[in-house]
C-alpha atoms as a PDB file:
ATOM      1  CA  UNK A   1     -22.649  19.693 -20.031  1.00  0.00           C
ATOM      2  CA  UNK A   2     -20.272  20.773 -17.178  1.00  0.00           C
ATOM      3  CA  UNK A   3     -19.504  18.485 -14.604  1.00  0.00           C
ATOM      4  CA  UNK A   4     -17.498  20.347 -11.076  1.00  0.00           C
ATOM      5  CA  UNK A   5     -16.624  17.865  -8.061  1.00  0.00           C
ATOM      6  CA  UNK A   6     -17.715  19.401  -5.447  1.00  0.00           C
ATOM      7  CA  UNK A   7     -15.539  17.853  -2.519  1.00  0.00           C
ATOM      8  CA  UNK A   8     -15.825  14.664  -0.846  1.00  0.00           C
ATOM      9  CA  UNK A   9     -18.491  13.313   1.055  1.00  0.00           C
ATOM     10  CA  UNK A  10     -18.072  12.991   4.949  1.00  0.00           C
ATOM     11  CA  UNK A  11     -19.883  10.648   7.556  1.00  0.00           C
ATOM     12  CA  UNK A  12     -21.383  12.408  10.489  1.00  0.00           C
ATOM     13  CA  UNK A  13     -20.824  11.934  14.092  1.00  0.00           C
ATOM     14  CA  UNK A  14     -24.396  10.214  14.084  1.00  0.00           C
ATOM     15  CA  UNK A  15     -23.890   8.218  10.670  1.00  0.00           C
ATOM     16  CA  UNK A  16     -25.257   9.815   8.537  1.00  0.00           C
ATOM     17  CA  UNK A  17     -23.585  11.007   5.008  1.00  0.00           C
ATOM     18  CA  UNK A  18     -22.884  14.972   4.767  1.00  0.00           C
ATOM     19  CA  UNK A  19     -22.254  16.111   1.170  1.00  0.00           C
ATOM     20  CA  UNK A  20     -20.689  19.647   0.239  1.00  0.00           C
ATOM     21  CA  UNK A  21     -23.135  21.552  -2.168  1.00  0.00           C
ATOM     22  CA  UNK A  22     -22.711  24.493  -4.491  1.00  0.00           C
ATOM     23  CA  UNK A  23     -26.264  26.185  -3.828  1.00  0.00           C
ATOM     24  CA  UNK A  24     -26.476  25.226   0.620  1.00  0.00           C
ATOM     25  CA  UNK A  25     -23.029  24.743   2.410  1.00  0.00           C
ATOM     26  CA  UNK A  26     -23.641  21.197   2.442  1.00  0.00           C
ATOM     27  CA  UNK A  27     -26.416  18.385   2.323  1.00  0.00           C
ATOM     28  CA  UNK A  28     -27.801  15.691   4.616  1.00  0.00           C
ATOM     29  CA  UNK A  29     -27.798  12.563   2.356  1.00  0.00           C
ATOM     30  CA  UNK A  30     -30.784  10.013   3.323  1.00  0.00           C
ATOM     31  CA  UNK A  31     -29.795   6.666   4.905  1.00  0.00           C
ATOM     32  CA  UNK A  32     -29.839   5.055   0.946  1.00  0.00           C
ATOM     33  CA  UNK A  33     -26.602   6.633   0.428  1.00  0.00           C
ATOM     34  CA  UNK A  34     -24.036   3.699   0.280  1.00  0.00           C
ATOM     35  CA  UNK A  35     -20.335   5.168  -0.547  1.00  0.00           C
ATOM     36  CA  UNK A  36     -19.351   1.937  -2.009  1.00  0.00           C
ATOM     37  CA  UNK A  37     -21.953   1.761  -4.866  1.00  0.00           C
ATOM     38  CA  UNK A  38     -20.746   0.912  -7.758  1.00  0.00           C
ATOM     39  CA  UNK A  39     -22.676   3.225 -10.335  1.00  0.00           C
ATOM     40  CA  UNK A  40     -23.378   7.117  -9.911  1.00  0.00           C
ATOM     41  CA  UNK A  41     -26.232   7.915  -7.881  1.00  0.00           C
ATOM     42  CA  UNK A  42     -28.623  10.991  -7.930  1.00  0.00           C
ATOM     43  CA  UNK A  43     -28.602  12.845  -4.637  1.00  0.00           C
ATOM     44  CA  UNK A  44     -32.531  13.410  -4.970  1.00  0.00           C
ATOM     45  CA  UNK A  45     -33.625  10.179  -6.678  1.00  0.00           C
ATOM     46  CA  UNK A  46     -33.105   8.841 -10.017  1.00  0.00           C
ATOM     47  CA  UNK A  47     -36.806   9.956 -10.974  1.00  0.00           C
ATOM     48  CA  UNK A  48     -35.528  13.534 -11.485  1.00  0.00           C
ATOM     49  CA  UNK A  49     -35.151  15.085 -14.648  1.00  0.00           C
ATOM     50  CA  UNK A  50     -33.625  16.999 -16.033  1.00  0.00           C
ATOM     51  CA  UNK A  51     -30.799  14.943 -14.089  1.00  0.00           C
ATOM     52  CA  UNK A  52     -28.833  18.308 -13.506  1.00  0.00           C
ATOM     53  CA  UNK A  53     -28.201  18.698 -10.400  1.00  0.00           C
ATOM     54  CA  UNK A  54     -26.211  16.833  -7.050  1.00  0.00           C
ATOM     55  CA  UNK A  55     -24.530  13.844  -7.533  1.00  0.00           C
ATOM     56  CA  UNK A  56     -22.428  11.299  -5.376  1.00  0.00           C
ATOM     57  CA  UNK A  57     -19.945   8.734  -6.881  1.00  0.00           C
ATOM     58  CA  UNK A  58     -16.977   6.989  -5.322  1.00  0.00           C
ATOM     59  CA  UNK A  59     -17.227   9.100  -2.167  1.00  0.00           C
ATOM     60  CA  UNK A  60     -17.383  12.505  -4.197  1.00  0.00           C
ATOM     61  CA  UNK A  61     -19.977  15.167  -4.486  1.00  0.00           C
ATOM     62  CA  UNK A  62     -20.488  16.468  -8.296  1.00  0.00           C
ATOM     63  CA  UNK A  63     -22.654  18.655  -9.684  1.00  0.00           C
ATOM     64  CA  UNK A  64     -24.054  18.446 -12.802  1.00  0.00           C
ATOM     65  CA  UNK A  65     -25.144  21.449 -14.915  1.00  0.00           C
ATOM     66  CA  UNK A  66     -26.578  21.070 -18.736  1.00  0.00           C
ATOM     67  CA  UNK A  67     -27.381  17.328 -18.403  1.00  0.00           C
ATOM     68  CA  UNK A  68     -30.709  17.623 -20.039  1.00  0.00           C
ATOM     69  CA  UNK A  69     -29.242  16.712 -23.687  1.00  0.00           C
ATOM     70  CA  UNK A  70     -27.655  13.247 -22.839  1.00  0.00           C
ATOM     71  CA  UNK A  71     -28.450   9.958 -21.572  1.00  0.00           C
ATOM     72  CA  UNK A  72     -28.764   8.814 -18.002  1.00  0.00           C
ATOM     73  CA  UNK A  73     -26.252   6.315 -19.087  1.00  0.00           C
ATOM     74  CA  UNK A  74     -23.990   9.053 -21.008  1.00  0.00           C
ATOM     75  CA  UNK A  75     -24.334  11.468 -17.706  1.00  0.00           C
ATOM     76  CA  UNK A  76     -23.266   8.366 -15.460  1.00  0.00           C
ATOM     77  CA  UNK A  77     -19.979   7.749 -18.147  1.00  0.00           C
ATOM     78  CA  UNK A  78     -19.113  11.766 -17.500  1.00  0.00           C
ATOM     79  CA  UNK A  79     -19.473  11.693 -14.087  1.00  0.00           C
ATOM     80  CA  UNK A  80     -17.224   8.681 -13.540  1.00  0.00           C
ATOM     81  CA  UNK A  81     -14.440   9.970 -15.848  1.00  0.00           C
ATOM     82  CA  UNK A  82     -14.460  13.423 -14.033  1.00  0.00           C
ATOM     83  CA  UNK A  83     -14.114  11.891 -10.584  1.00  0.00           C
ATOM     84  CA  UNK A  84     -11.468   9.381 -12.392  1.00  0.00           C
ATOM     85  CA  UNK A  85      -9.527  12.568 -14.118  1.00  0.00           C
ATOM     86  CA  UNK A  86      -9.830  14.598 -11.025  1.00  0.00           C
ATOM     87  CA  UNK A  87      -8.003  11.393  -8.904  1.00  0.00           C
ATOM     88  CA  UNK A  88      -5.763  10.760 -11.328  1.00  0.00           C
ATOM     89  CA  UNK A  89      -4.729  14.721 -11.129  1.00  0.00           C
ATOM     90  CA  UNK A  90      -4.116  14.196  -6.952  1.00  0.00           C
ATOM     91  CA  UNK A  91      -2.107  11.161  -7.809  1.00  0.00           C
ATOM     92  CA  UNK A  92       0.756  13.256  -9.692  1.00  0.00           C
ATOM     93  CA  UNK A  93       0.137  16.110  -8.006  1.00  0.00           C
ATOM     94  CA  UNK A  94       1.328  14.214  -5.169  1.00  0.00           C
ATOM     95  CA  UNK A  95       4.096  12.707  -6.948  1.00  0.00           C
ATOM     96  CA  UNK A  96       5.529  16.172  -8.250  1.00  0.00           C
ATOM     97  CA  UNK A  97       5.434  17.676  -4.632  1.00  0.00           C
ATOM     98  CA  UNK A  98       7.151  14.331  -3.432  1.00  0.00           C
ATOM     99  CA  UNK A  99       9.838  14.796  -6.185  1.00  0.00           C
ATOM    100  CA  UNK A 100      10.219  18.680  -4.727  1.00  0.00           C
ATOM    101  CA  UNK A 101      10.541  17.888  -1.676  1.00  0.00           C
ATOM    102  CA  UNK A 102      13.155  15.408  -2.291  1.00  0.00           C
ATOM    103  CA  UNK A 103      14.819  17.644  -4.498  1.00  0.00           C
ATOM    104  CA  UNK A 104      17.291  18.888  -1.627  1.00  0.00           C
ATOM    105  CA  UNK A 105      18.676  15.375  -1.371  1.00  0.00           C
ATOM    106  CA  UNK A 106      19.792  15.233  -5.144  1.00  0.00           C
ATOM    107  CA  UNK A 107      22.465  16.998  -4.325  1.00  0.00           C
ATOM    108  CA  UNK A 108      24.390  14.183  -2.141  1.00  0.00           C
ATOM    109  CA  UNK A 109      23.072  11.795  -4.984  1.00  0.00           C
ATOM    110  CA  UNK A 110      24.673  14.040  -7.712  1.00  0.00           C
ATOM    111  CA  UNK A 111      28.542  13.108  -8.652  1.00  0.00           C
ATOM    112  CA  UNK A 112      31.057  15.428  -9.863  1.00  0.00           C
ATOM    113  CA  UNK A 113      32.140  14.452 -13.182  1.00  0.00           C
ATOM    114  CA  UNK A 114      35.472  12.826 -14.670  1.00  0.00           C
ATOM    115  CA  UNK A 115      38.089  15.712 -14.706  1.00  0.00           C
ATOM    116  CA  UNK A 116      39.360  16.073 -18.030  1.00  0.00           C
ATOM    117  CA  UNK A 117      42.996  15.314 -17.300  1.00  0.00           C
ATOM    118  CA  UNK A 118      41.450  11.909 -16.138  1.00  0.00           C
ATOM    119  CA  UNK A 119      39.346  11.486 -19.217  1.00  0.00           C
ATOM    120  CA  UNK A 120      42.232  12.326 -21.304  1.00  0.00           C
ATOM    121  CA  UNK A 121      45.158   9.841 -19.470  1.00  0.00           C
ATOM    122  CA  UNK A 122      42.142   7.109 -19.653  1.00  0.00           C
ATOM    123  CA  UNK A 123      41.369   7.415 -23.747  1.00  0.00           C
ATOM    124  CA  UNK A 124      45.179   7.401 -24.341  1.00  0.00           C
ATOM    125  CA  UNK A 125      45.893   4.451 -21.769  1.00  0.00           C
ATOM    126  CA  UNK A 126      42.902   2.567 -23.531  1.00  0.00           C
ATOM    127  CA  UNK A 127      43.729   3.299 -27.148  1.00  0.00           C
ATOM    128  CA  UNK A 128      40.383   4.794 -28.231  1.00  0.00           C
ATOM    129  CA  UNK A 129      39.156   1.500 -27.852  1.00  0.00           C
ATOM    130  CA  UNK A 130      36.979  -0.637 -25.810  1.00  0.00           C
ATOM    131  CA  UNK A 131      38.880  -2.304 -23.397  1.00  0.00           C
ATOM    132  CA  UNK A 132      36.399  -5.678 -22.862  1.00  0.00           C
ATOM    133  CA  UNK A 133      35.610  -5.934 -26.928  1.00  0.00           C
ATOM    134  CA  UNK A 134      38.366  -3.808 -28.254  1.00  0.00           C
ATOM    135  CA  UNK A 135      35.363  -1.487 -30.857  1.00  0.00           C
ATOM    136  CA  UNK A 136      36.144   2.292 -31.046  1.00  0.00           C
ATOM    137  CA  UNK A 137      32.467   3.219 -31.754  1.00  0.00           C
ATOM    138  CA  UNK A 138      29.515   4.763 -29.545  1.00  0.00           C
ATOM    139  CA  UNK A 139      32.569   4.629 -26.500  1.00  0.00           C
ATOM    140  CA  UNK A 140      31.870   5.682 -23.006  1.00  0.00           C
ATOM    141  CA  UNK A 141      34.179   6.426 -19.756  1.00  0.00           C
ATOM    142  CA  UNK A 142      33.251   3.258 -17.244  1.00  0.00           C
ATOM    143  CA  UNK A 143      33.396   3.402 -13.355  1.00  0.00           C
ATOM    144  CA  UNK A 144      35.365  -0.054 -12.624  1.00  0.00           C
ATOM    145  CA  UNK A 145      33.298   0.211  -8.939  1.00  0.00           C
ATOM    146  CA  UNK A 146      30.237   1.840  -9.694  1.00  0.00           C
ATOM    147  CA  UNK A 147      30.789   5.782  -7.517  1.00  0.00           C
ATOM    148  CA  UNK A 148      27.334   4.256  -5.721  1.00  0.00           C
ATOM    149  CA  UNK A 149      29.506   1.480  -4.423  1.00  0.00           C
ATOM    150  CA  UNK A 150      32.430   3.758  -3.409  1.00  0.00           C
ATOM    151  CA  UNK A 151      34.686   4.326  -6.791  1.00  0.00           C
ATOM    152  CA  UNK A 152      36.313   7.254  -7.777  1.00  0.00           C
ATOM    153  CA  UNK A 153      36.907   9.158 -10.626  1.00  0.00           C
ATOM    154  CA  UNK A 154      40.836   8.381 -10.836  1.00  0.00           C
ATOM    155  CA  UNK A 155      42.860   6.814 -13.659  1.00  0.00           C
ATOM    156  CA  UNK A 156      42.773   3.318 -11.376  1.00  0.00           C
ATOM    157  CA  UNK A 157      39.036   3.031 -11.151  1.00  0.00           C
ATOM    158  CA  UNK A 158      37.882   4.518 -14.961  1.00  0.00           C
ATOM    159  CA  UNK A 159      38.164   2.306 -18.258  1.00  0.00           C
ATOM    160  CA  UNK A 160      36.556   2.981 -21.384  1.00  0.00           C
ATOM    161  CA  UNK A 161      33.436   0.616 -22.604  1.00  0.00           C
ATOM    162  CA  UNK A 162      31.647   0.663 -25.874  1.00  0.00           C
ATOM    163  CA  UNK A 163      27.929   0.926 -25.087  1.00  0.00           C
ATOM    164  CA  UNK A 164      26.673  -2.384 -25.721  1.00  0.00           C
ATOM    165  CA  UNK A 165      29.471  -3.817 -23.015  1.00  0.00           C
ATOM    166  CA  UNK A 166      28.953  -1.118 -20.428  1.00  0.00           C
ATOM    167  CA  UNK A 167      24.977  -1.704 -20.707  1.00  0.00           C
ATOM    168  CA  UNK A 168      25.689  -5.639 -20.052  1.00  0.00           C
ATOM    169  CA  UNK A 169      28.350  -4.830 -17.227  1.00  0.00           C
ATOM    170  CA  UNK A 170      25.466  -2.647 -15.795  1.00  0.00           C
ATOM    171  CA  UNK A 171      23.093  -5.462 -15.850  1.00  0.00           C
ATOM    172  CA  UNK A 172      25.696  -7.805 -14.012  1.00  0.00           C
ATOM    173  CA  UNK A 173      26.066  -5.704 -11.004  1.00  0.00           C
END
């Protein structure tokens, strides 16, 4: 069976319910049409079979093509999980054009990273060692004020933190 959405299903200057359709440009729905039902509805009538054909559910046209094999309940679970699919594709398609188009502000969020003359004066000042629990193990170079809240990369404002304490200093700010 092959289910295509159609489009979405428009209401008319005089009320009525104007459907897109693969075979005529579009389709005048009857007055019975109700966008909020809950269940998918035949265009034509329920009494139709084989039930391929036009179909409206959650505001959506669908047709339905090579229906005539399954259920009228089984048809009804196909047509909601295209139109539920075919939403949940808008959703992050708008969420990956909303991360492109704020992909020209990363660049003022990007920082520039710890010069290596820093890095080096801070792991010999330090020791090699955590300076909170004193552990040499799994060590990272800390931002005393967070470069978010203003801090630099100099010696002054970068200390070096094991994971564990720079994961529960994060958590305190």
């Amino acid at each position: 069976m092959k289910i295509t959405i159609l489009g979405r299903i428009t209401q008319k200057p005089d009320g009525g319910w104007q459907a897109p359709s693969m075979m005529f440009g579009s389709i005048d729905l009857d007055e019975s049409y109700d966008p909020s039902d809950a269940e998918p509805t035949r265009l034509y009538g329920e009494h139709y079979f084989p039930p391929d054909g036009n179909w409206a559910y959650r505001g959506m046209a669908i047709l339905v093509k090579g229906g005539s094999e399954f259920s009228l309940e089984e048809i009804k679970l196909k047509i909601k999980h295209a139109v539920l699919r075919h939403d949940k594709g808008f959703d992050r398609m708008r969420q990956e054009i909303e991360a492109f188009e704020n992909l020209e502000h990363t660049d003022v969020a990007r920082r520039e990273r710890i010069p290596h003359s820093v890095r080096l004066f801070v792991w010999q000042r330090d020791q090699g060692k955590c300076v909170k629990c004193g552990n040499s193990e799994k060590l990272e170079f800390d931002h005393v004020i967070p470069v978010v809240k203003g801090g630099s990369n100099t010696e002054r404002n970068i200390q070096l933190l094991c994971e564990q304490c720079n994961r529960s200093k994060g958590a305190s700010i």
